[in-house]
N, C-alpha and C. Protein backbone atom coordinates (compact mmCIF):
# COMPACT_ATOMS: atom_id res chain seq x y z
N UNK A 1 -74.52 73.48 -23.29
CA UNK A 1 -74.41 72.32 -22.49
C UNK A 1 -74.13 71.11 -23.32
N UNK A 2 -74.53 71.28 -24.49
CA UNK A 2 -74.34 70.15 -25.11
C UNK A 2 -73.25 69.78 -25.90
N UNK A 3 -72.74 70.94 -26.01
CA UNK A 3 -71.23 71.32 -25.96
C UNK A 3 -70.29 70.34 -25.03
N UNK A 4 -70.69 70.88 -24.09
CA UNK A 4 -69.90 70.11 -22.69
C UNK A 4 -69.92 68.61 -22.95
N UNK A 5 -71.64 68.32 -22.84
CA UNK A 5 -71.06 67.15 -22.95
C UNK A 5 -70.21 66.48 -23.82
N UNK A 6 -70.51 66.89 -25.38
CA UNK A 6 -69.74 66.09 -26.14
C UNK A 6 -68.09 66.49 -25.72
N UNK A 7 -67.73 67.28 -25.23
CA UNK A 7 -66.31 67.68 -24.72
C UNK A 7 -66.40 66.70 -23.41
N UNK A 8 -67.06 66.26 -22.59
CA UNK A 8 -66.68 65.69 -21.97
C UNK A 8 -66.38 63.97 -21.89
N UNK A 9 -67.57 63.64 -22.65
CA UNK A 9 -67.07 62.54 -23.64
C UNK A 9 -66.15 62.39 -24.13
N UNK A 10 -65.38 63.42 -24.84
CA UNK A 10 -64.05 63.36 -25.45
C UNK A 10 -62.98 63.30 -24.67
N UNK A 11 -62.99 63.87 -23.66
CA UNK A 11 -62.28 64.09 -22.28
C UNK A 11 -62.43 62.55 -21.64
N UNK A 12 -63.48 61.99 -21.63
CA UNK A 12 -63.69 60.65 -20.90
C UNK A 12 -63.23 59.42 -22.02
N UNK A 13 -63.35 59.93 -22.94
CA UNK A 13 -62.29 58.81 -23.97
C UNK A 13 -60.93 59.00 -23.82
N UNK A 14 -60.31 60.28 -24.05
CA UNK A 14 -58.74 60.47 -23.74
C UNK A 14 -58.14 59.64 -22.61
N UNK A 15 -59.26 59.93 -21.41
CA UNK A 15 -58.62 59.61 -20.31
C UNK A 15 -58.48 58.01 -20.61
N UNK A 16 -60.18 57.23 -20.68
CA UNK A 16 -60.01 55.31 -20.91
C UNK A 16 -59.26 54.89 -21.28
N UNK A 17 -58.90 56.14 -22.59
CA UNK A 17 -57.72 55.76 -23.86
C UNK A 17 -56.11 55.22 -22.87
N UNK A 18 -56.12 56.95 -22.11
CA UNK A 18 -54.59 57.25 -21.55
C UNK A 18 -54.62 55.60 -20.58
N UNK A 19 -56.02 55.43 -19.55
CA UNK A 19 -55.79 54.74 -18.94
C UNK A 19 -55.55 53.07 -19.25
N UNK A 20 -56.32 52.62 -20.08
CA UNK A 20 -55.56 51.67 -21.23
C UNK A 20 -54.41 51.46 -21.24
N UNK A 21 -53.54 52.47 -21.93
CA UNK A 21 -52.09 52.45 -22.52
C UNK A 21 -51.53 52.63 -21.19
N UNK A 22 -51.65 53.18 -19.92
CA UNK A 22 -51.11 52.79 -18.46
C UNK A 22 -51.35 51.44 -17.93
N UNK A 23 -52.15 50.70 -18.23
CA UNK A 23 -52.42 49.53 -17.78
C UNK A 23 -51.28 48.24 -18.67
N UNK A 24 -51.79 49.12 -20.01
CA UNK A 24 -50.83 47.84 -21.17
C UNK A 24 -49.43 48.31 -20.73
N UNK A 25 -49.11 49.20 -20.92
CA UNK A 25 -47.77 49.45 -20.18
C UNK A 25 -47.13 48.68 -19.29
N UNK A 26 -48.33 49.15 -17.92
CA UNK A 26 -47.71 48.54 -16.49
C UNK A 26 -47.73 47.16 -16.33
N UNK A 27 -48.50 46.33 -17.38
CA UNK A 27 -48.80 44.90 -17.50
C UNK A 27 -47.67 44.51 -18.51
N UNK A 28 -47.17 44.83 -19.44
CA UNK A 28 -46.03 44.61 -20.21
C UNK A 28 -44.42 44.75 -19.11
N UNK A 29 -44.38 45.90 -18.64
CA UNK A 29 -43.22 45.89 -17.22
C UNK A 29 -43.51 44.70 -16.39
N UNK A 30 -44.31 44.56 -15.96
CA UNK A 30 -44.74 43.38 -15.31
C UNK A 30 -43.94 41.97 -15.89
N UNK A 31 -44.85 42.08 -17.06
CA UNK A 31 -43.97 40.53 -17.28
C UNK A 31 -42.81 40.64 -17.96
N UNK A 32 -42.37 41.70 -18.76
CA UNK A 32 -40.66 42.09 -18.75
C UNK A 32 -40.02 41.29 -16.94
N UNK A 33 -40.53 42.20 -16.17
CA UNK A 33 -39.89 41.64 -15.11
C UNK A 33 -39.70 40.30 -14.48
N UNK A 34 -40.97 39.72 -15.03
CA UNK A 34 -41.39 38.42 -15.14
C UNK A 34 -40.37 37.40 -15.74
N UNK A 35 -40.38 37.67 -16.65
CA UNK A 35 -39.63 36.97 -18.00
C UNK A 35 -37.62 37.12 -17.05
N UNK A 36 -37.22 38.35 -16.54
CA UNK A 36 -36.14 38.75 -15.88
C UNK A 36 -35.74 37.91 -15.53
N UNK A 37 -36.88 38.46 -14.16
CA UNK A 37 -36.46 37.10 -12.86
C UNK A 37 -36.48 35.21 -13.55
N UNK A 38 -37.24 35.36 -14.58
CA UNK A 38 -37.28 34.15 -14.97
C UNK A 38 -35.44 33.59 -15.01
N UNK A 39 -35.70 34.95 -16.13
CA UNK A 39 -33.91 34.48 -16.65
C UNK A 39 -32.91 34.27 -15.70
N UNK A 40 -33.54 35.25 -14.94
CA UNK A 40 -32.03 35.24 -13.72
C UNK A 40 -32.24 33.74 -12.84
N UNK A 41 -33.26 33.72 -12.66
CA UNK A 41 -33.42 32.20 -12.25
C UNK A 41 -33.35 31.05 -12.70
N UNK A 42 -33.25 30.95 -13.93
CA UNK A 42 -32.48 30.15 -14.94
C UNK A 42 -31.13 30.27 -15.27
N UNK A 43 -30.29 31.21 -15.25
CA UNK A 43 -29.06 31.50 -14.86
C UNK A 43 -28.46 30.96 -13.62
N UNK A 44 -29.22 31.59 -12.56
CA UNK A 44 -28.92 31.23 -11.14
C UNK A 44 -28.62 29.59 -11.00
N UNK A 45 -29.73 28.76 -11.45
CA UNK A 45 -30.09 27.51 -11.70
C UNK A 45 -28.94 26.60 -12.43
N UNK A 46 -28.53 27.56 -13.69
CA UNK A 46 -27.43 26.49 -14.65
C UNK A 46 -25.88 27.25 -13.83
N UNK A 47 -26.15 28.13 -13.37
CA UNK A 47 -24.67 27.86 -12.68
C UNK A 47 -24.54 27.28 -11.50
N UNK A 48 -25.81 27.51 -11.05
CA UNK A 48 -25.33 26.34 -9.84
C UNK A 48 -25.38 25.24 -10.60
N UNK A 49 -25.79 24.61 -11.72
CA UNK A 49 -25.40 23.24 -11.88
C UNK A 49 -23.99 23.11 -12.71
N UNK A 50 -23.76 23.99 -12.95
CA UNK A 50 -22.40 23.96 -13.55
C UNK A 50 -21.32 24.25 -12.25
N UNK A 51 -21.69 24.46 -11.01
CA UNK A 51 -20.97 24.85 -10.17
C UNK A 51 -20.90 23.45 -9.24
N UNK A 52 -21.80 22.95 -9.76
CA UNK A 52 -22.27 21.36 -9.01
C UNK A 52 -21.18 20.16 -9.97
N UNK A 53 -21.24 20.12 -11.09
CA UNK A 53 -20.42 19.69 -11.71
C UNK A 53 -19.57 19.78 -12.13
N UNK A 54 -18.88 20.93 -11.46
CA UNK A 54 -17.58 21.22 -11.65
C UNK A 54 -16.69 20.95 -10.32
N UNK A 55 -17.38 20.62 -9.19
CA UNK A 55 -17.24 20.03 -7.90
C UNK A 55 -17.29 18.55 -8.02
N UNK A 56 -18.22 18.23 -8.53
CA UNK A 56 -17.94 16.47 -8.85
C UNK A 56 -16.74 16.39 -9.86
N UNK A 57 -16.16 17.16 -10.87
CA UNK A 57 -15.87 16.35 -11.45
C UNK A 57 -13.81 16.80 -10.83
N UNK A 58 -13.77 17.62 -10.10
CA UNK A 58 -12.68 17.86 -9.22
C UNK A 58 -12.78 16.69 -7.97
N UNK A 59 -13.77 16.12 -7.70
CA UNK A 59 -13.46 15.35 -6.73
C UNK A 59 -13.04 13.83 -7.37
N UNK A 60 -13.75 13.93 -8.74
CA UNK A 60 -13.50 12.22 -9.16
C UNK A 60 -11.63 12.79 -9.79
N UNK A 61 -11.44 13.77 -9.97
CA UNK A 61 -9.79 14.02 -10.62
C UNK A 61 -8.92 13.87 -9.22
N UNK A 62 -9.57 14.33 -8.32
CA UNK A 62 -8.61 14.02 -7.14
C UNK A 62 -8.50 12.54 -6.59
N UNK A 63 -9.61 12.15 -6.99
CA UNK A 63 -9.98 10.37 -6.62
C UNK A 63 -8.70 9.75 -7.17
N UNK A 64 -9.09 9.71 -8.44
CA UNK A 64 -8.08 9.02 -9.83
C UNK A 64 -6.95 9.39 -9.52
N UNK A 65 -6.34 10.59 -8.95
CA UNK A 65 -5.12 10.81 -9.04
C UNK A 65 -4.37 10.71 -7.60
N UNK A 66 -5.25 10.04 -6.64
CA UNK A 66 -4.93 9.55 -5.69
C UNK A 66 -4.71 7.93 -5.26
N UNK A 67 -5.68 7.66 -6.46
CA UNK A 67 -5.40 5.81 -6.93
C UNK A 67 -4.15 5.76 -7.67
N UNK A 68 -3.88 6.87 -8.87
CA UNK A 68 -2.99 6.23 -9.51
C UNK A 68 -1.57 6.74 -8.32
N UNK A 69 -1.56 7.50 -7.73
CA UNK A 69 -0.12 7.89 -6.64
C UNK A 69 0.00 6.63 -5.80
N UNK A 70 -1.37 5.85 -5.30
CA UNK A 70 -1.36 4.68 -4.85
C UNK A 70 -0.60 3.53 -5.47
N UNK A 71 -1.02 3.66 -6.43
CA UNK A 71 -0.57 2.30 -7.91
C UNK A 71 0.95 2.79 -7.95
N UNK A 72 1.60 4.22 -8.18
CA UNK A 72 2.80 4.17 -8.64
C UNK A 72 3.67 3.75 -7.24
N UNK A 73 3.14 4.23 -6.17
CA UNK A 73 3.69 4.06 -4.71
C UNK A 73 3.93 2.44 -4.68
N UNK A 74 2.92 1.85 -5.02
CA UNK A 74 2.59 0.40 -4.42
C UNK A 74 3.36 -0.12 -5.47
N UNK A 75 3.46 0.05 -6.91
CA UNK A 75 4.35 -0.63 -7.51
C UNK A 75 6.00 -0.94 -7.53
N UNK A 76 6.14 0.81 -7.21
CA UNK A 76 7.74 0.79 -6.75
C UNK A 76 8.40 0.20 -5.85
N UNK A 77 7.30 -0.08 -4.40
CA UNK A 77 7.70 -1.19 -3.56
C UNK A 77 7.20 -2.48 -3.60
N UNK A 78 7.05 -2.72 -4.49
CA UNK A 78 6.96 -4.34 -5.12
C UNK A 78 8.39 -4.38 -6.44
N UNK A 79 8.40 -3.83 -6.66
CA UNK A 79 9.66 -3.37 -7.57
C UNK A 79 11.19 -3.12 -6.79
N UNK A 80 11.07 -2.72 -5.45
CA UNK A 80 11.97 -2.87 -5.08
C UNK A 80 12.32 -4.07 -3.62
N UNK A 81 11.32 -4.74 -3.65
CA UNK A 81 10.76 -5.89 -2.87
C UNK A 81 11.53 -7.20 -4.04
N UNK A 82 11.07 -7.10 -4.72
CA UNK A 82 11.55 -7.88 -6.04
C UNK A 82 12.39 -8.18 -6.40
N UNK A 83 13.81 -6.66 -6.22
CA UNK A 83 15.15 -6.91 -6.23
C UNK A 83 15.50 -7.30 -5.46
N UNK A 84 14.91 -6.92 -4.23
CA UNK A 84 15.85 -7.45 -3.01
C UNK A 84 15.76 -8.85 -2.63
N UNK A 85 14.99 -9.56 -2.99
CA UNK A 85 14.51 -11.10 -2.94
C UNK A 85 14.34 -11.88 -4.45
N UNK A 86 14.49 -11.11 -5.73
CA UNK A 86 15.07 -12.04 -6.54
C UNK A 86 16.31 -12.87 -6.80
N UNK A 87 17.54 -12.75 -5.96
CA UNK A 87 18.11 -13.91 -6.03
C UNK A 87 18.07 -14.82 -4.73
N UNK A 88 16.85 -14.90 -4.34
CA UNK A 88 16.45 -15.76 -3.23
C UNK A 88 16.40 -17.33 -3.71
N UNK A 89 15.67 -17.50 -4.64
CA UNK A 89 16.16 -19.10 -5.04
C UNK A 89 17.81 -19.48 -5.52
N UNK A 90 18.32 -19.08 -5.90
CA UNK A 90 19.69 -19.04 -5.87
C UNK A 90 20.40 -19.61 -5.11
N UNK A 91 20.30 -18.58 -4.21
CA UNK A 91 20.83 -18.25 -2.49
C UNK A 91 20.27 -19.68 -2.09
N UNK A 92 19.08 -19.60 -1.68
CA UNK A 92 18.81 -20.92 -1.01
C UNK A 92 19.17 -22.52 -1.38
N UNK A 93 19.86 -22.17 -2.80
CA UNK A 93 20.44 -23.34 -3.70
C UNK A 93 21.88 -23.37 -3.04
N UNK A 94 22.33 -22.58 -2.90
CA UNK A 94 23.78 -22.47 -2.02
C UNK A 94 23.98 -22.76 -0.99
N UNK A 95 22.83 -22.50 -0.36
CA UNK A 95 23.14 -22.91 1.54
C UNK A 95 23.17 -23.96 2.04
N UNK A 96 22.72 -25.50 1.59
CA UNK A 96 23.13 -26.89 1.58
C UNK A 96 24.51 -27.12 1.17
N UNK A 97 25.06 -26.38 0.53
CA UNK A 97 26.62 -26.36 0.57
C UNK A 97 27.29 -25.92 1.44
N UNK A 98 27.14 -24.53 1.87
CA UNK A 98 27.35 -24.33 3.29
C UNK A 98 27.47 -25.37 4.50
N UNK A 99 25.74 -26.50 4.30
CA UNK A 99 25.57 -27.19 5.29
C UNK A 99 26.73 -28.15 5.15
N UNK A 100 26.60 -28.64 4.14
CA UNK A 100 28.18 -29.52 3.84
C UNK A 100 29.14 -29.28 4.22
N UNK A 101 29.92 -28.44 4.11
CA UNK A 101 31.15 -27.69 4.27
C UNK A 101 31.20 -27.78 6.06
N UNK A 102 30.21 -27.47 6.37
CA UNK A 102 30.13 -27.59 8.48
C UNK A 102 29.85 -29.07 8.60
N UNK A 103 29.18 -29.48 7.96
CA UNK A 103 29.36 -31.12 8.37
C UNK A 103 30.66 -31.52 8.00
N UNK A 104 31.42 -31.50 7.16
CA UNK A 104 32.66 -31.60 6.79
C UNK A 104 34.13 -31.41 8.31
N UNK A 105 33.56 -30.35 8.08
CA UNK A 105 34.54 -29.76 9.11
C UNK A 105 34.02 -30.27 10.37
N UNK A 106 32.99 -30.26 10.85
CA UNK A 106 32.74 -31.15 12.17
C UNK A 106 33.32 -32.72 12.53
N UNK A 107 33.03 -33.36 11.24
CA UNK A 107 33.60 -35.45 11.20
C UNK A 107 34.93 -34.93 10.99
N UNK A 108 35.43 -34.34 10.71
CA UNK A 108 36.90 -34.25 10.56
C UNK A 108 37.61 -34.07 11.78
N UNK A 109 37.94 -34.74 12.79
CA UNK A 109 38.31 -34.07 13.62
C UNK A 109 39.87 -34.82 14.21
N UNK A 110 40.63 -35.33 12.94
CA UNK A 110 42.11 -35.55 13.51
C UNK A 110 42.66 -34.70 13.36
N UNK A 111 43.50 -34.40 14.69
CA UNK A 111 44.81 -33.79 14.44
C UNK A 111 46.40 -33.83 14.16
N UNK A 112 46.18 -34.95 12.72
CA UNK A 112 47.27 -35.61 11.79
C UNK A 112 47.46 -34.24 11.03
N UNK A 113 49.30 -34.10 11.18
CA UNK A 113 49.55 -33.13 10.15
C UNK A 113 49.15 -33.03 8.67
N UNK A 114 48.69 -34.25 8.12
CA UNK A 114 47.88 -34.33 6.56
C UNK A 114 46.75 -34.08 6.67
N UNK A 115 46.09 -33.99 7.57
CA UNK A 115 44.42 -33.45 7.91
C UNK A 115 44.18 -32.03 8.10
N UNK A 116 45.39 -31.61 8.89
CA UNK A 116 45.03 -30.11 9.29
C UNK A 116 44.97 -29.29 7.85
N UNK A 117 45.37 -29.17 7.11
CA UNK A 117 45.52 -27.99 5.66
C UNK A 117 44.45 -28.51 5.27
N UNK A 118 44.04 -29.44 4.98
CA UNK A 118 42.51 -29.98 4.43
C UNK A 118 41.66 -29.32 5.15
N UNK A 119 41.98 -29.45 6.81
CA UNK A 119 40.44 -28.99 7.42
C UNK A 119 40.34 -27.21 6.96
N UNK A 120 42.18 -26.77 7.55
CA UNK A 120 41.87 -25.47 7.26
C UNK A 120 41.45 -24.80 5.84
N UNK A 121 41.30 -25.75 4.66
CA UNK A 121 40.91 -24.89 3.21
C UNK A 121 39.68 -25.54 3.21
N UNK A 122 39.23 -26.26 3.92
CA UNK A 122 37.03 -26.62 3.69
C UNK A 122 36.85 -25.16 5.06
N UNK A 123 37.26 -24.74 5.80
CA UNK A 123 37.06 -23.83 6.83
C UNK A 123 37.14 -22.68 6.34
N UNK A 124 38.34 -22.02 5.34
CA UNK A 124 38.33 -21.28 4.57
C UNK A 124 37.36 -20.87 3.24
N UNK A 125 37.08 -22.05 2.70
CA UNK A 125 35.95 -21.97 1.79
C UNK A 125 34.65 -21.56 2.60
N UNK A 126 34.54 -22.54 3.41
CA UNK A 126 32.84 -22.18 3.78
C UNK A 126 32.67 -20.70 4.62
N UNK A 127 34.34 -19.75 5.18
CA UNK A 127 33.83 -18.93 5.40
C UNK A 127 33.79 -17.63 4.18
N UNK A 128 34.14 -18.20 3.30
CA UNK A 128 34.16 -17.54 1.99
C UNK A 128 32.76 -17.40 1.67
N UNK A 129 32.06 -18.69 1.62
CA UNK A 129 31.19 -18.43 0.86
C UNK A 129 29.78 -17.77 2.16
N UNK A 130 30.12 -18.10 3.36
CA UNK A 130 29.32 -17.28 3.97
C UNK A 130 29.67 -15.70 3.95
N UNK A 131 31.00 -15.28 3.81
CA UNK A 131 30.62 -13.55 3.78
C UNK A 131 30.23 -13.63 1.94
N UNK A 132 30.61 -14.27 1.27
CA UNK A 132 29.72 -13.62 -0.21
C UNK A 132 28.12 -13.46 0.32
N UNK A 133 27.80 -14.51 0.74
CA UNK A 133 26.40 -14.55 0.97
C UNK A 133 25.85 -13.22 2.02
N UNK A 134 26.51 -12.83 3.04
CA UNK A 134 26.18 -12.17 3.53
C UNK A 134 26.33 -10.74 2.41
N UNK A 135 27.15 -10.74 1.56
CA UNK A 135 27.42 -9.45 0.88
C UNK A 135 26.06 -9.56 -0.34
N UNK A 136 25.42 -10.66 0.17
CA UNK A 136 24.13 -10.45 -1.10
C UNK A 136 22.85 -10.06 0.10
N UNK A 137 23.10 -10.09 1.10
CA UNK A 137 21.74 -10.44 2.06
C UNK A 137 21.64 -11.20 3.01
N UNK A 138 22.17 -12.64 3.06
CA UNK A 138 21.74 -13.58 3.29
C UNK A 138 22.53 -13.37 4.95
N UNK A 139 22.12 -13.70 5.99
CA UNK A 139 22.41 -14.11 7.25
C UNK A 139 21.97 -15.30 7.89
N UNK A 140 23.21 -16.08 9.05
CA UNK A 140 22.83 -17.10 9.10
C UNK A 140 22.35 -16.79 10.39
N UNK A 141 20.96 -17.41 11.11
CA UNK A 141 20.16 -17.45 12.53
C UNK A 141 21.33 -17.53 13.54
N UNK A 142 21.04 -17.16 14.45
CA UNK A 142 21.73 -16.88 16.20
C UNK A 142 21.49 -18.54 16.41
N UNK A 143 22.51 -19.51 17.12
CA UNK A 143 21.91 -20.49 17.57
C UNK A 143 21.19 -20.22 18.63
N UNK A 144 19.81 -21.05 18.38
CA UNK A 144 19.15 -21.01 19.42
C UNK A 144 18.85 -21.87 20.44
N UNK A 145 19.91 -22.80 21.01
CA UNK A 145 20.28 -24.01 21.73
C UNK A 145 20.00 -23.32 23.05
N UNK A 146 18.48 -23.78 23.89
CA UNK A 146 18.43 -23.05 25.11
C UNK A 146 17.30 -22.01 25.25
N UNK A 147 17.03 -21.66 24.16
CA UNK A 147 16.05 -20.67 24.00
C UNK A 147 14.12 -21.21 23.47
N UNK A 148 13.30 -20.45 23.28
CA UNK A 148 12.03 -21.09 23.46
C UNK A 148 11.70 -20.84 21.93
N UNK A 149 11.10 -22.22 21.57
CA UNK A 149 10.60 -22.59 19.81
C UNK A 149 9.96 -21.04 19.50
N UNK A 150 10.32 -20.22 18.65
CA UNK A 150 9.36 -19.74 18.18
C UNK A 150 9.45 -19.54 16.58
N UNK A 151 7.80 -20.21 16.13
CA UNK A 151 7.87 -20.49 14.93
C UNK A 151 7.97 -19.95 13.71
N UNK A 152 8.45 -18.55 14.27
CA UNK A 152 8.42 -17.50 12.60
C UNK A 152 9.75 -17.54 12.14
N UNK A 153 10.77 -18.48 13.14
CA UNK A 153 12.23 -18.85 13.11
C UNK A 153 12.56 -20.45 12.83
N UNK A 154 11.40 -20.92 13.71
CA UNK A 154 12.07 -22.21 13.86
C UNK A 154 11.25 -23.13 13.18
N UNK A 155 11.19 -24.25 12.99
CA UNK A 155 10.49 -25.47 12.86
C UNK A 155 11.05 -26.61 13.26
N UNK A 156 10.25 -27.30 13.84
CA UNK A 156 10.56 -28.30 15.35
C UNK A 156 9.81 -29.26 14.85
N UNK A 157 10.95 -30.54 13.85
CA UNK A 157 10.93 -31.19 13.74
C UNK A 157 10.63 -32.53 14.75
N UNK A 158 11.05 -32.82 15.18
CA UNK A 158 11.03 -33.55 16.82
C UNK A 158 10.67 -33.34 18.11
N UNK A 159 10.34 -33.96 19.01
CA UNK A 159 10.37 -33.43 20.40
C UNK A 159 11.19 -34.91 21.10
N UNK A 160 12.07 -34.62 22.07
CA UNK A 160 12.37 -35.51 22.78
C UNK A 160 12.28 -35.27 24.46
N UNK A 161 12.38 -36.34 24.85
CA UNK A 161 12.38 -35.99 26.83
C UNK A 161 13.12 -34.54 26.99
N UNK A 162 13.49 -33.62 27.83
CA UNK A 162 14.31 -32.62 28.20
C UNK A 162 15.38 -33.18 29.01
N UNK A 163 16.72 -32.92 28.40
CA UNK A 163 17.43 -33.64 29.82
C UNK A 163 17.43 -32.79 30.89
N UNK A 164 17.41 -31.68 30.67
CA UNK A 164 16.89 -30.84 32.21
C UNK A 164 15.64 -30.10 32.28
N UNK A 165 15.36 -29.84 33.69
CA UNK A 165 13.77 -29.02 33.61
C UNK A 165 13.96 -27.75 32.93
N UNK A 166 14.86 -26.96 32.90
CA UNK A 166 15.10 -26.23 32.22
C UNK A 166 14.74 -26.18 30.99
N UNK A 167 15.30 -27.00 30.49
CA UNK A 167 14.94 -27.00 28.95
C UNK A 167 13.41 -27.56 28.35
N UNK A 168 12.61 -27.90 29.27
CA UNK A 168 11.06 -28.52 28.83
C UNK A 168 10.66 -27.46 27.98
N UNK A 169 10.36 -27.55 27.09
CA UNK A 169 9.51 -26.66 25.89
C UNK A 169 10.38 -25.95 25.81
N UNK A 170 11.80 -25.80 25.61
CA UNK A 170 13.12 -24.94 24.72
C UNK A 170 13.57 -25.95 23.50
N UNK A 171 14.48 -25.00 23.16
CA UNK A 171 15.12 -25.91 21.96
C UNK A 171 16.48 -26.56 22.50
N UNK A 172 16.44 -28.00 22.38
CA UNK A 172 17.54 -28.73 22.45
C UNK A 172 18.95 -28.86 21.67
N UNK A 173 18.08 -29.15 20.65
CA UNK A 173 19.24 -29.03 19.40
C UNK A 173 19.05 -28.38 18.24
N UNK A 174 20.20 -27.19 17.50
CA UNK A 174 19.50 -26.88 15.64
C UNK A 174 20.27 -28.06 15.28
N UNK A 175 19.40 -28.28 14.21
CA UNK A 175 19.57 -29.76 13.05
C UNK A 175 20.14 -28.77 12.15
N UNK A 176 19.97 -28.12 11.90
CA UNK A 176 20.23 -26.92 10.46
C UNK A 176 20.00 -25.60 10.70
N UNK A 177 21.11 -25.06 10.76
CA UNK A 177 20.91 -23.75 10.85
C UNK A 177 19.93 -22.48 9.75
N UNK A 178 18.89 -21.80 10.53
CA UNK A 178 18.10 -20.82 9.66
C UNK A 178 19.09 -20.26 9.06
N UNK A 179 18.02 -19.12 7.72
CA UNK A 179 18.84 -18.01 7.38
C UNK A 179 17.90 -17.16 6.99
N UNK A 180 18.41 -15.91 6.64
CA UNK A 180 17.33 -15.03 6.39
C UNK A 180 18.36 -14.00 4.83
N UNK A 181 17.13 -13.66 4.09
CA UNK A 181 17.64 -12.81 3.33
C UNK A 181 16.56 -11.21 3.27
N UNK A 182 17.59 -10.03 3.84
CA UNK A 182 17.09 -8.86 4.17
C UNK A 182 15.54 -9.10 5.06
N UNK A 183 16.03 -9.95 6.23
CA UNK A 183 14.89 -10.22 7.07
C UNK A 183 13.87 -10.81 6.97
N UNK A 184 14.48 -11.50 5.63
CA UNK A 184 12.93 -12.46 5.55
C UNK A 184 13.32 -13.63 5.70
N UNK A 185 13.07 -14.53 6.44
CA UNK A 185 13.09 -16.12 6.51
C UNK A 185 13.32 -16.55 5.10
N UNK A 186 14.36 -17.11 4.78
CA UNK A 186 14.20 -18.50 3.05
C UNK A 186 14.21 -19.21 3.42
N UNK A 187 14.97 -19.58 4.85
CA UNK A 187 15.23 -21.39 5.49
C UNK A 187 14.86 -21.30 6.69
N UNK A 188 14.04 -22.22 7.11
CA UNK A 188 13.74 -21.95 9.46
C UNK A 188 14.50 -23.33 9.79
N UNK A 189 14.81 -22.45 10.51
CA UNK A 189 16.08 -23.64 11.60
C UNK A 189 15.61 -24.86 11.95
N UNK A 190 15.96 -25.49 11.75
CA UNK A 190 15.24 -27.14 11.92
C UNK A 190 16.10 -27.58 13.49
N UNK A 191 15.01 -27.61 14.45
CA UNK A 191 15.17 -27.49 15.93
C UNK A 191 14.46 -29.27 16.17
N UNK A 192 15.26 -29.50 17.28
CA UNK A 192 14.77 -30.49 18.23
C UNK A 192 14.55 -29.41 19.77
N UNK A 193 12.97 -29.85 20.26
CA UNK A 193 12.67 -29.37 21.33
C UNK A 193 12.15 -30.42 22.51
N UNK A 194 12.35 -30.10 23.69
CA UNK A 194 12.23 -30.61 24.98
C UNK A 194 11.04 -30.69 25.12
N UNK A 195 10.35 -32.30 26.30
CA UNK A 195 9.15 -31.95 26.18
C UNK A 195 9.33 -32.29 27.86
């Protein structure tokens, strides 16, 4: 018996022993798995933040490159705004000659054979120099004798009585004919209007 026991003692150590090294085991798997999921969740973690900042930084490249398509857009039509109205001071240096040339031809009005070739080469000039002008841009306003002030055309210098009811708040007389270059006002018609 006493046999036994010490055999069973030995038997009851093997086993504490075995059961030990099952425990350190299953506690080492444990935090192996531990440590895993750690990683994978630290993985998980930096790619989503690398997946996060790789989304911001596609949205600020689409930003920028939608400002600068803006900038090149917006410059080219200021660039070509530019040509089309840089010889606008020019032009508007010319068109008081024009005005001359019709005042000219208006006080002139004998019909002495030494007058007529005069009138007809100031008539000839000034329509010279109105188609050059038109071949740069420039157009001269519709008279608007009859029609109602409006000021993105006109400027209404004066007002006088209307000689007819008709004409109360129209334009009586142009003093000076508008003009426009590629639709933009350089000169507004200098109007007398009815009151």
């Amino acid at each position: 018996m006493t046999e036994n026991k010490g055999n069973d003692n030995i038997d009851n150590k093997e086993e504490k022993v075995t059961e030990d090294q099952t425990e350190a085991t299953n506690s080492k798997n444990i935090e192996d798995e531990n440590s895993t999921s750690n990683n994978d969740g630290a993985e998980l973690s930096e790619t989503e933040k690398l997946a996060k900042d790789l989304a911001e930084m596609k949205d600020k490249y689409l930003r920028l490159y939608s400002e600068f398509d803006n900038f090149r857009r917006r410059t080219a039509k200021e660039k070509l705004d530019l040509q089309k109205t840089a010889s606008e001071k020019v032009l508007s240096a010319i068109i008081p000659t024009v005005d001359d040339l019709e005042r000219a031809i208006a006080n002139t009005k004998s019909d002495s054979p030494e007058v007529k070739p005069v009138v007809d080469g100031i008539v000839m000039i000034k329509d010279k120099m109105l188609k050059t002008l038109e071949g740069q841009g420039v157009k001269q306003m519709e008279d608007a004798t009859g029609k109602p002030l409006n000021t993105d055309y006109h400027d209404a210098i004066t007002q006088i009585p209307a000689p007819t009811e008709d004409l109360k708040g129209k334009i009586v007389d142009v003093v000076e004919k508008g003009y426009t270059l590629n639709d933009k006002v350089i000169r507004y018609a200098k109007v007398v209007v009815g009151q």
